[in-house]
PDB file of N, CA and C in Angstrom:
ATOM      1  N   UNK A   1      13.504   6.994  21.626  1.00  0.00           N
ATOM      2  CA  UNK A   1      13.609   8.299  20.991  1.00  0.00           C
ATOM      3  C   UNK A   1      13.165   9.358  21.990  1.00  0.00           C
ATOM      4  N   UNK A   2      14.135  10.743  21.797  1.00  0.00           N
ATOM      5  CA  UNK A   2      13.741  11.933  22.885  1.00  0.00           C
ATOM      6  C   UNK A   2      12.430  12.547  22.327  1.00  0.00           C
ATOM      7  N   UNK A   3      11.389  12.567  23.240  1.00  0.00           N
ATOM      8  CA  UNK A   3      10.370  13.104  23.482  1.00  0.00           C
ATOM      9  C   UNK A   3      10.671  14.901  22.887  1.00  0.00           C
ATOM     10  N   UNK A   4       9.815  15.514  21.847  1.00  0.00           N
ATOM     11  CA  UNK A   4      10.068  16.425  21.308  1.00  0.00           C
ATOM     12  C   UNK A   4       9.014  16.868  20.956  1.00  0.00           C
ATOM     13  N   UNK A   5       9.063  18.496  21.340  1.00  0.00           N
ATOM     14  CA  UNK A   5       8.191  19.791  21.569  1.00  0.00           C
ATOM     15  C   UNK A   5       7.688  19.941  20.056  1.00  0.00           C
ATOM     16  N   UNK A   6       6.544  19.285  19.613  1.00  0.00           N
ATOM     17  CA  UNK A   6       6.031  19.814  18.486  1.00  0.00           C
ATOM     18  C   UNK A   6       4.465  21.052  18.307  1.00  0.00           C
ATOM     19  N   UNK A   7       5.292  21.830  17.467  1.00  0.00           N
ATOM     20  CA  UNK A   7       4.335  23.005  17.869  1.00  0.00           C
ATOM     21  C   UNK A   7       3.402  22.657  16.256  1.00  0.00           C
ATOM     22  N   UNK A   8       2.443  21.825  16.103  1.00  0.00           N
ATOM     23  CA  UNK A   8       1.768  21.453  15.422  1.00  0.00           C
ATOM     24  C   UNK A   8       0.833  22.717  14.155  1.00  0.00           C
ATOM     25  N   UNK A   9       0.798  23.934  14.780  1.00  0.00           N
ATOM     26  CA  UNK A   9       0.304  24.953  13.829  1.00  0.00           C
ATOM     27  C   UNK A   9       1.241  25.527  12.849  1.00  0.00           C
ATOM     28  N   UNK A  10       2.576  25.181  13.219  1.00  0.00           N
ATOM     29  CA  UNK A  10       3.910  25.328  12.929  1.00  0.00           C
ATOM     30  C   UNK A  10       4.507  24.687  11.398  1.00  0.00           C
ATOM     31  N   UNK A  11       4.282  23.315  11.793  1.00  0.00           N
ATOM     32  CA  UNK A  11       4.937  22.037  10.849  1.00  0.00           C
ATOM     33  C   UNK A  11       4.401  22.508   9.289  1.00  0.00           C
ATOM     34  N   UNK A  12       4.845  22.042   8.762  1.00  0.00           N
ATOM     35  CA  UNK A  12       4.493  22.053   7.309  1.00  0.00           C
ATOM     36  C   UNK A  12       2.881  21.169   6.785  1.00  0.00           C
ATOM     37  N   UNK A  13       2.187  21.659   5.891  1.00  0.00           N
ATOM     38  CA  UNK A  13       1.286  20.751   5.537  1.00  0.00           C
ATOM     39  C   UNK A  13       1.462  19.482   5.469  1.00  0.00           C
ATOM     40  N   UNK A  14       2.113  19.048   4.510  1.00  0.00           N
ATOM     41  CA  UNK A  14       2.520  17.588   4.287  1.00  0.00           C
ATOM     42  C   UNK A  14       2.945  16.554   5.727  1.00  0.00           C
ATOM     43  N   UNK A  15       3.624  18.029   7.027  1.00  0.00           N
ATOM     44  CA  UNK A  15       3.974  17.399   8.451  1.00  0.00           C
ATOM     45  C   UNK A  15       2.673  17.014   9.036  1.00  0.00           C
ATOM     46  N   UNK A  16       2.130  17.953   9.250  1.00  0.00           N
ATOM     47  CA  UNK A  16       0.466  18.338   9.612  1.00  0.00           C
ATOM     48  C   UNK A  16      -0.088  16.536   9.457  1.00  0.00           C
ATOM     49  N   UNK A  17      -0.295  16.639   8.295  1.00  0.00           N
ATOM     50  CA  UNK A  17      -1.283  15.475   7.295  1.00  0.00           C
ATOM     51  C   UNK A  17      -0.544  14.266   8.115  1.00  0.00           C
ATOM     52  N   UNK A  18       0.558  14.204   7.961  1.00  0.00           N
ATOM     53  CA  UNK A  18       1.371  12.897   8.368  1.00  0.00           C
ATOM     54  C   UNK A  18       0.995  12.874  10.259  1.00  0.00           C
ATOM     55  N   UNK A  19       1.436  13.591  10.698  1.00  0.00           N
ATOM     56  CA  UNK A  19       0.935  14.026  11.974  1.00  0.00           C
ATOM     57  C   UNK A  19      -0.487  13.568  12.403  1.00  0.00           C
ATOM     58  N   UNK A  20      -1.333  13.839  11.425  1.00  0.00           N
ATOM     59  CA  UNK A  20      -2.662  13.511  11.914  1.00  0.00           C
ATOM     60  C   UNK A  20      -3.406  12.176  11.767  1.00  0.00           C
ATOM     61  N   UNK A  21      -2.522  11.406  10.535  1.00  0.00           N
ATOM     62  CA  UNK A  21      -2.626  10.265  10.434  1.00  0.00           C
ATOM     63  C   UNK A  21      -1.804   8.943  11.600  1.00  0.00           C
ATOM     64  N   UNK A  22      -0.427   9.650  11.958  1.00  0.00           N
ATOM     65  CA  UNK A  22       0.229   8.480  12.734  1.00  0.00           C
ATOM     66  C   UNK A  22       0.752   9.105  14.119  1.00  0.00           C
ATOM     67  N   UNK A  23       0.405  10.244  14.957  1.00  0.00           N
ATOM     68  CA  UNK A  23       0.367  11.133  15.648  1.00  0.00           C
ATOM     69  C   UNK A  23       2.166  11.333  15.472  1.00  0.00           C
ATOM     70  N   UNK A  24       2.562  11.931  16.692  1.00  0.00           N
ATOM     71  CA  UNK A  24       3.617  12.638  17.287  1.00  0.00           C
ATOM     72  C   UNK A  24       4.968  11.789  16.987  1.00  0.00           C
ATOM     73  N   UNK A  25       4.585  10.709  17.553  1.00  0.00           N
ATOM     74  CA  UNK A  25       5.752   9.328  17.788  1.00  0.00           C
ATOM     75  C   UNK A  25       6.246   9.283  16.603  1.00  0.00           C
ATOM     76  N   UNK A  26       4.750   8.804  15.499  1.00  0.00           N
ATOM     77  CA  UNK A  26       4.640   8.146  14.592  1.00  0.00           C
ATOM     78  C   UNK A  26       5.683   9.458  13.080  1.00  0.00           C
ATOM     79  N   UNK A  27       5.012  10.817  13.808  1.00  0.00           N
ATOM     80  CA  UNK A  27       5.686  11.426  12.615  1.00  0.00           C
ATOM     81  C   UNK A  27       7.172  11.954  12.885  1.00  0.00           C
ATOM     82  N   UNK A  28       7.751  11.944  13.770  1.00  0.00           N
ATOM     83  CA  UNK A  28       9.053  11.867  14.570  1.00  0.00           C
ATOM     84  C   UNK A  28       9.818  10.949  13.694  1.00  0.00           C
ATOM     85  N   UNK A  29       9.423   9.754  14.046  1.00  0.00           N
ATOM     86  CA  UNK A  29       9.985   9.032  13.351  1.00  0.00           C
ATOM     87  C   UNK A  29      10.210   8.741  11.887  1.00  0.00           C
ATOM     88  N   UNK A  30       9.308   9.210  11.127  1.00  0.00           N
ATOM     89  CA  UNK A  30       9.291   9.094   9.533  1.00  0.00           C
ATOM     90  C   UNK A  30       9.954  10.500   9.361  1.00  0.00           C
ATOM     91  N   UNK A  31       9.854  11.448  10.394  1.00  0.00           N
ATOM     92  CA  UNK A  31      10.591  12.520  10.195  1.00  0.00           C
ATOM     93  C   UNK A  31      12.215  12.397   9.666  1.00  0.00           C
ATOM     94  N   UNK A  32      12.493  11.619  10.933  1.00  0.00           N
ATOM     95  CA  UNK A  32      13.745  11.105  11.220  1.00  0.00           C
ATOM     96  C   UNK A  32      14.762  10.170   9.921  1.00  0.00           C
ATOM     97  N   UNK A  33      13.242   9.429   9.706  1.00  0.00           N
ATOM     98  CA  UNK A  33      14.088   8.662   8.828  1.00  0.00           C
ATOM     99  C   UNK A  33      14.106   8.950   7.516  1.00  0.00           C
ATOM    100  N   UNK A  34      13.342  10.149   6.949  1.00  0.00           N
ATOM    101  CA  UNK A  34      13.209  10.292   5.487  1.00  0.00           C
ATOM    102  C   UNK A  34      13.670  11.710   5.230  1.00  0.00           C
ATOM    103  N   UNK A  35      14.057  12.690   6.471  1.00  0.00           N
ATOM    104  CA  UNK A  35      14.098  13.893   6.022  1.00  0.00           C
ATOM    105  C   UNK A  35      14.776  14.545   4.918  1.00  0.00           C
ATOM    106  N   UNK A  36      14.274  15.419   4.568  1.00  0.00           N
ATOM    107  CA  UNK A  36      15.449  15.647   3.051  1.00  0.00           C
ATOM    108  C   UNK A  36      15.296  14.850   1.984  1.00  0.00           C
ATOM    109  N   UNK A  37      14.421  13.636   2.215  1.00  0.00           N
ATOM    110  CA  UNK A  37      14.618  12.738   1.052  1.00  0.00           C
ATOM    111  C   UNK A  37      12.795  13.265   0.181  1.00  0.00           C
ATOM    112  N   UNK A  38      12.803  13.075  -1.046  1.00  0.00           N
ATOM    113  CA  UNK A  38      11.635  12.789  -1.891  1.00  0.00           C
ATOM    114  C   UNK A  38      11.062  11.564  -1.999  1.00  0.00           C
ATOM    115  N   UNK A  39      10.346  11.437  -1.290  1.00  0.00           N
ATOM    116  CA  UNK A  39       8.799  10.359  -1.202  1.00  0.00           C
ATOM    117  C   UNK A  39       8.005  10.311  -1.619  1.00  0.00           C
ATOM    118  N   UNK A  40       7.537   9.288  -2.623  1.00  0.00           N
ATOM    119  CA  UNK A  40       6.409   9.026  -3.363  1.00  0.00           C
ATOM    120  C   UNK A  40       6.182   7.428  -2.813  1.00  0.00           C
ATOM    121  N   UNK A  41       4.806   7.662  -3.272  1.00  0.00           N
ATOM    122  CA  UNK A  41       4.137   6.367  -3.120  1.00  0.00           C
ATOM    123  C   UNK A  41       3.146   5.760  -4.524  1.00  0.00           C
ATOM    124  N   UNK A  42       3.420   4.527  -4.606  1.00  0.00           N
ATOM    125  CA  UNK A  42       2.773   4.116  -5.589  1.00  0.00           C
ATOM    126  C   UNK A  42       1.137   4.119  -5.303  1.00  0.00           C
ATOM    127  N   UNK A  43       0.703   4.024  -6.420  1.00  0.00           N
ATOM    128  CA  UNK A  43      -1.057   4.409  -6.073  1.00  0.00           C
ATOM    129  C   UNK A  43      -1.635   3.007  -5.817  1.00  0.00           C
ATOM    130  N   UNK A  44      -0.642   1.680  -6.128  1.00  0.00           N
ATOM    131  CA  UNK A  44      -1.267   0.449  -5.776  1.00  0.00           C
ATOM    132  C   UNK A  44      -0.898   0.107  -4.345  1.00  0.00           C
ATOM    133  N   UNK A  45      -1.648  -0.404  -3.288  1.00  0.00           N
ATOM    134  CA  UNK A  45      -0.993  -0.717  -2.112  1.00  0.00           C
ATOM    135  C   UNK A  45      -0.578  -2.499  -2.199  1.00  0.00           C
ATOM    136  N   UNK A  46      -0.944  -3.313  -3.232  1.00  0.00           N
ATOM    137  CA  UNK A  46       0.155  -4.077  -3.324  1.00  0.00           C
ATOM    138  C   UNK A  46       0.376  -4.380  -4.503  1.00  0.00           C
ATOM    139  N   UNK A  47       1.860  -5.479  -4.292  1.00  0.00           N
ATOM    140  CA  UNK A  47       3.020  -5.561  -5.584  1.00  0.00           C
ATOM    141  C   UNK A  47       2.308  -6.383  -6.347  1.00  0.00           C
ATOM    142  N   UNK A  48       2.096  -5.931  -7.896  1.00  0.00           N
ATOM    143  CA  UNK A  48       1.688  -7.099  -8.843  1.00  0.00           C
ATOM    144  C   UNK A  48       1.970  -8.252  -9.369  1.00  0.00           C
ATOM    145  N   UNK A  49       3.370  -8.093  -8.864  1.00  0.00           N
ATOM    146  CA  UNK A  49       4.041  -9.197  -9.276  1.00  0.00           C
ATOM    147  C   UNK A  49       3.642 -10.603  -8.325  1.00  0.00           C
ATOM    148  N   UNK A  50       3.875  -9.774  -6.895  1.00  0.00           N
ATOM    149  CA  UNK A  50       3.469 -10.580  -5.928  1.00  0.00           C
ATOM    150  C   UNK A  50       1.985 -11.080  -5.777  1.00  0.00           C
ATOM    151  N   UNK A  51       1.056 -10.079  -5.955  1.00  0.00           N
ATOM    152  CA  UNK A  51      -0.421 -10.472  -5.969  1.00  0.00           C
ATOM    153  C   UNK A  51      -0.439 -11.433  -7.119  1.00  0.00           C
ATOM    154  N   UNK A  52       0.222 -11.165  -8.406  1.00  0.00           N
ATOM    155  CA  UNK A  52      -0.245 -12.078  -9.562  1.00  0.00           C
ATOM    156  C   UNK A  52       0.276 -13.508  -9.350  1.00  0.00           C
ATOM    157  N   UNK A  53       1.459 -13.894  -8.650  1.00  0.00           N
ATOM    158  CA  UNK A  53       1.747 -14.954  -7.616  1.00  0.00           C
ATOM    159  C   UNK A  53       0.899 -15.600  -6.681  1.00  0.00           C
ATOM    160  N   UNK A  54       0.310 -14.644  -6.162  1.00  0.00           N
ATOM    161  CA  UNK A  54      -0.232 -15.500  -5.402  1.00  0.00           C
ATOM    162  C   UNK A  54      -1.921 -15.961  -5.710  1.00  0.00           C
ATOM    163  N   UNK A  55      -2.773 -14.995  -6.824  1.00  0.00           N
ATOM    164  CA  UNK A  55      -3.181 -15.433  -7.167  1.00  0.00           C
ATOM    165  C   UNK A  55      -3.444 -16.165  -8.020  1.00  0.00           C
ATOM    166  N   UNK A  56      -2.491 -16.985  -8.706  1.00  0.00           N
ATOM    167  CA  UNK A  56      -2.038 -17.788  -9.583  1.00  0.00           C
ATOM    168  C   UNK A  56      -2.357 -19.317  -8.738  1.00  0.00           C
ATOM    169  N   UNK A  57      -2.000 -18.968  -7.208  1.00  0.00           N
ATOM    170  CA  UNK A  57      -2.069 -20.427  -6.687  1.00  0.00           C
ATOM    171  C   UNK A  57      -4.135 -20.439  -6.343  1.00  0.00           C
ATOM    172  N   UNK A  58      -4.884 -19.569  -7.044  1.00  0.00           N
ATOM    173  CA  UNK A  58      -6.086 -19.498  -6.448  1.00  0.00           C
ATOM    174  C   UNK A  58      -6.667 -20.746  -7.438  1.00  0.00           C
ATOM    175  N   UNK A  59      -7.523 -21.374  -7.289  1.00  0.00           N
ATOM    176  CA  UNK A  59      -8.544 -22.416  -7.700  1.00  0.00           C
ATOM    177  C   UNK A  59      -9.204 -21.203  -8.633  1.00  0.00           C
ATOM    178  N   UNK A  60      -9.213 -21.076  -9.745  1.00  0.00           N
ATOM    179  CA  UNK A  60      -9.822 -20.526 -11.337  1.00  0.00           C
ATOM    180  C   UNK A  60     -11.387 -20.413 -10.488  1.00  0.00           C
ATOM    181  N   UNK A  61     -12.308 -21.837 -10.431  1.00  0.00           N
ATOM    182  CA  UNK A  61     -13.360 -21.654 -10.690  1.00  0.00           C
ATOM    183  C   UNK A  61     -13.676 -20.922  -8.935  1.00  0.00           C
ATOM    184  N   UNK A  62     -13.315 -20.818  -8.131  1.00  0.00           N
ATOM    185  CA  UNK A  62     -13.682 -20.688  -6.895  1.00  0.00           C
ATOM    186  C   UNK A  62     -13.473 -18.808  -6.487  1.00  0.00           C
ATOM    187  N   UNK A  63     -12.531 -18.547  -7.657  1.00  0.00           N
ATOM    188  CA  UNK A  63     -11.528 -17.084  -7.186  1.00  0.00           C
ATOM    189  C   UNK A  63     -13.275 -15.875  -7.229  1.00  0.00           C
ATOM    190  N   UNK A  64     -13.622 -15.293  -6.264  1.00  0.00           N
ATOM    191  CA  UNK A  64     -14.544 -13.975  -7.599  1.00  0.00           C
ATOM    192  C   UNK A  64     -13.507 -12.808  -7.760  1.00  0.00           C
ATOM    193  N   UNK A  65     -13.440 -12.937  -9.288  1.00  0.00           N
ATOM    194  CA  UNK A  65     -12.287 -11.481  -9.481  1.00  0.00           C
ATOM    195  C   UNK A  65     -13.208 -10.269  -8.997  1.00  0.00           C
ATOM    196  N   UNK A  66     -14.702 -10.237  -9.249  1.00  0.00           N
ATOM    197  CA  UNK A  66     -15.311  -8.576  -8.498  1.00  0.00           C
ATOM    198  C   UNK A  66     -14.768  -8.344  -7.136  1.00  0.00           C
ATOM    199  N   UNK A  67     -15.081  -9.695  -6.289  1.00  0.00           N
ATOM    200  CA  UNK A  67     -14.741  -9.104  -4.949  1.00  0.00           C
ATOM    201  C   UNK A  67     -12.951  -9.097  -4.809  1.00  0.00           C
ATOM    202  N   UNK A  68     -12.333  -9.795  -5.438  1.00  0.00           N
ATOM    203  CA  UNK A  68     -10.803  -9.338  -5.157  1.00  0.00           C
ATOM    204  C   UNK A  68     -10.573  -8.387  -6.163  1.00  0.00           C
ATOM    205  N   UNK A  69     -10.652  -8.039  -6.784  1.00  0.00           N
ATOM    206  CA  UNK A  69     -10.772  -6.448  -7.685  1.00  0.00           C
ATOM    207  C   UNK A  69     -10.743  -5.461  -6.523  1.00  0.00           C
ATOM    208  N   UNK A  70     -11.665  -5.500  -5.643  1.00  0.00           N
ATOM    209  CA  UNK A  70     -12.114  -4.373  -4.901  1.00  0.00           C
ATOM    210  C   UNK A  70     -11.390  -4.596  -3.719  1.00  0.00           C
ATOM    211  N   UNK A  71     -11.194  -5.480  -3.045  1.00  0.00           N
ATOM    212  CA  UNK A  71     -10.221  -6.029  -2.190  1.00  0.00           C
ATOM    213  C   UNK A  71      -8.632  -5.520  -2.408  1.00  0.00           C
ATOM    214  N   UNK A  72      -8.176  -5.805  -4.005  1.00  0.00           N
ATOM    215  CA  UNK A  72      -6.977  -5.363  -4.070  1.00  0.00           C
ATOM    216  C   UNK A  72      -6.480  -4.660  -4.850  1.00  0.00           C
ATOM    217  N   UNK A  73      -7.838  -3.895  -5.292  1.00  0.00           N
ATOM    218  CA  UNK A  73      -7.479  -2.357  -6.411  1.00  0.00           C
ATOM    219  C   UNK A  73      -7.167  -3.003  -7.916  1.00  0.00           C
ATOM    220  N   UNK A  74      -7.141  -4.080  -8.052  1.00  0.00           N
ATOM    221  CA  UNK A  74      -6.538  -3.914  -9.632  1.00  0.00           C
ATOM    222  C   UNK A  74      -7.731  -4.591 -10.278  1.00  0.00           C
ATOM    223  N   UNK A  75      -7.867  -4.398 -11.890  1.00  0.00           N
ATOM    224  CA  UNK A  75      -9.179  -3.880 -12.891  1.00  0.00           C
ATOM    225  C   UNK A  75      -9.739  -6.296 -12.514  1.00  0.00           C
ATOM    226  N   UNK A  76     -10.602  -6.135 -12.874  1.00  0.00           N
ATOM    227  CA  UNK A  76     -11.351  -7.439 -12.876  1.00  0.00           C
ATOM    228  C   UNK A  76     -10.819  -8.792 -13.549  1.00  0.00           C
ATOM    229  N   UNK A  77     -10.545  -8.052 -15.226  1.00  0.00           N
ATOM    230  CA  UNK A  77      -9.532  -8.238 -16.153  1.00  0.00           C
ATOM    231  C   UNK A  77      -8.024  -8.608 -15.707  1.00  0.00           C
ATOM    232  N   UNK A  78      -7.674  -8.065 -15.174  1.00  0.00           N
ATOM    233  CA  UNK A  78      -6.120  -8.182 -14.426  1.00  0.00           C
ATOM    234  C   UNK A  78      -5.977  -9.618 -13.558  1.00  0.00           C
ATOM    235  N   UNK A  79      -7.058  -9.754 -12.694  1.00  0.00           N
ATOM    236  CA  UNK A  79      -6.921 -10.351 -11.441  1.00  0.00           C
ATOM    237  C   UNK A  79      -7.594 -11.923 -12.227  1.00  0.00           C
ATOM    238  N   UNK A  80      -8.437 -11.839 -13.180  1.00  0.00           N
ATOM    239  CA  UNK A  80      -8.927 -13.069 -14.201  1.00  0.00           C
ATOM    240  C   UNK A  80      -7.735 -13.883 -14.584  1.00  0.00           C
ATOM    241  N   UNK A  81      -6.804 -12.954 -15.432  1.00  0.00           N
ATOM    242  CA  UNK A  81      -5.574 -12.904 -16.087  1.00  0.00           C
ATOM    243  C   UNK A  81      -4.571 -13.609 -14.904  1.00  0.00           C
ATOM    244  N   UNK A  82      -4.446 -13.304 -14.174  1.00  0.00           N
ATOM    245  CA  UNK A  82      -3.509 -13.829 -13.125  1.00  0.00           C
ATOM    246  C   UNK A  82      -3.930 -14.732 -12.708  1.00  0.00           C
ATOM    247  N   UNK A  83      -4.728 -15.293 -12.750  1.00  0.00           N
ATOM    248  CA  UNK A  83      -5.203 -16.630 -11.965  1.00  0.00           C
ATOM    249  C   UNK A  83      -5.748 -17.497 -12.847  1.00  0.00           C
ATOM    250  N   UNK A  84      -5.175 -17.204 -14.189  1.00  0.00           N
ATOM    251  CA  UNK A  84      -5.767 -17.918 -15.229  1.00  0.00           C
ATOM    252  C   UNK A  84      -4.261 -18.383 -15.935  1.00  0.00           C
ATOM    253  N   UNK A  85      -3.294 -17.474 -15.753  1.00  0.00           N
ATOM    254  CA  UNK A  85      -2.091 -17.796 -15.574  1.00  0.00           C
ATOM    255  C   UNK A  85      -1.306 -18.977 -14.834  1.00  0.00           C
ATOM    256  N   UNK A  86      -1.910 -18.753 -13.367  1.00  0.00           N
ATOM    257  CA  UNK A  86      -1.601 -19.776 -12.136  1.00  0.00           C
ATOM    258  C   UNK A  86      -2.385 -21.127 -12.696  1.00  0.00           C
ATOM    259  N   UNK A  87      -3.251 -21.217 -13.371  1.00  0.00           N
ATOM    260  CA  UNK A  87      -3.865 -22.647 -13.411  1.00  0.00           C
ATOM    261  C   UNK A  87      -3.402 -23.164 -14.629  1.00  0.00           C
ATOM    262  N   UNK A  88      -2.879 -22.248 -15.646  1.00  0.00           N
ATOM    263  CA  UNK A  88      -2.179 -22.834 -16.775  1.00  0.00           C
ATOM    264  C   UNK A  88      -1.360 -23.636 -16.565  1.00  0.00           C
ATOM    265  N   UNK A  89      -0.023 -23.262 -15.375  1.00  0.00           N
ATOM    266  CA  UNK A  89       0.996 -23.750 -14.931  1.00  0.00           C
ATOM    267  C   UNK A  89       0.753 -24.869 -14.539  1.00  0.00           C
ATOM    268  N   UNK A  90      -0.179 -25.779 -13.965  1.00  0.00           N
ATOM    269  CA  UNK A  90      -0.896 -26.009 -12.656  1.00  0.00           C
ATOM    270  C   UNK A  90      -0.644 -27.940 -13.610  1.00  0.00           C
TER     271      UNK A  90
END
């Protein structure tokens, strides 16, 4: 990718923010590839479906839902539930 003159006081907030998190390269490129488009992000950083998968294959008595709660954002309850699921199957 061509090396490009960013006048950083310039860019938009939302450029700014992105900018300061993945520098120059980094926002070039998400520039590039999303411009014009509306981007949202989900507030979980992973899929439940997939986490509840995989903690399904966890050993019940061995899992601590506090520390994977906090590890992977979802309620204590949730992550019990899913791995209480996986051993039903089991």
């Amino acid at each position: 990718m061509e090396k490009e003159n960013i006048q950083y006081d310039l860019l938009h907030p939302t450029y700014q923010t992105i900018y300061d998190l993945v520098g120059e390269e980094g926002l070039m490129k998400f520039y590039h590839e999303f411009r014009g488009t509306q981007v949202s992000s989900p507030m979980k950083l992973y899929d439940n479906k997939k986490l509840g998968k995989y903690l399904g294959t966890l050993n019940g008595k061995s899992a601590n839902a506090k520390k994977l709660s906090q590890d992977y954002g979802f309620s204590q309850r949730w992550i019990r539930k899913a791995i209480s699921k996986g051993t039903d199957n089991k």
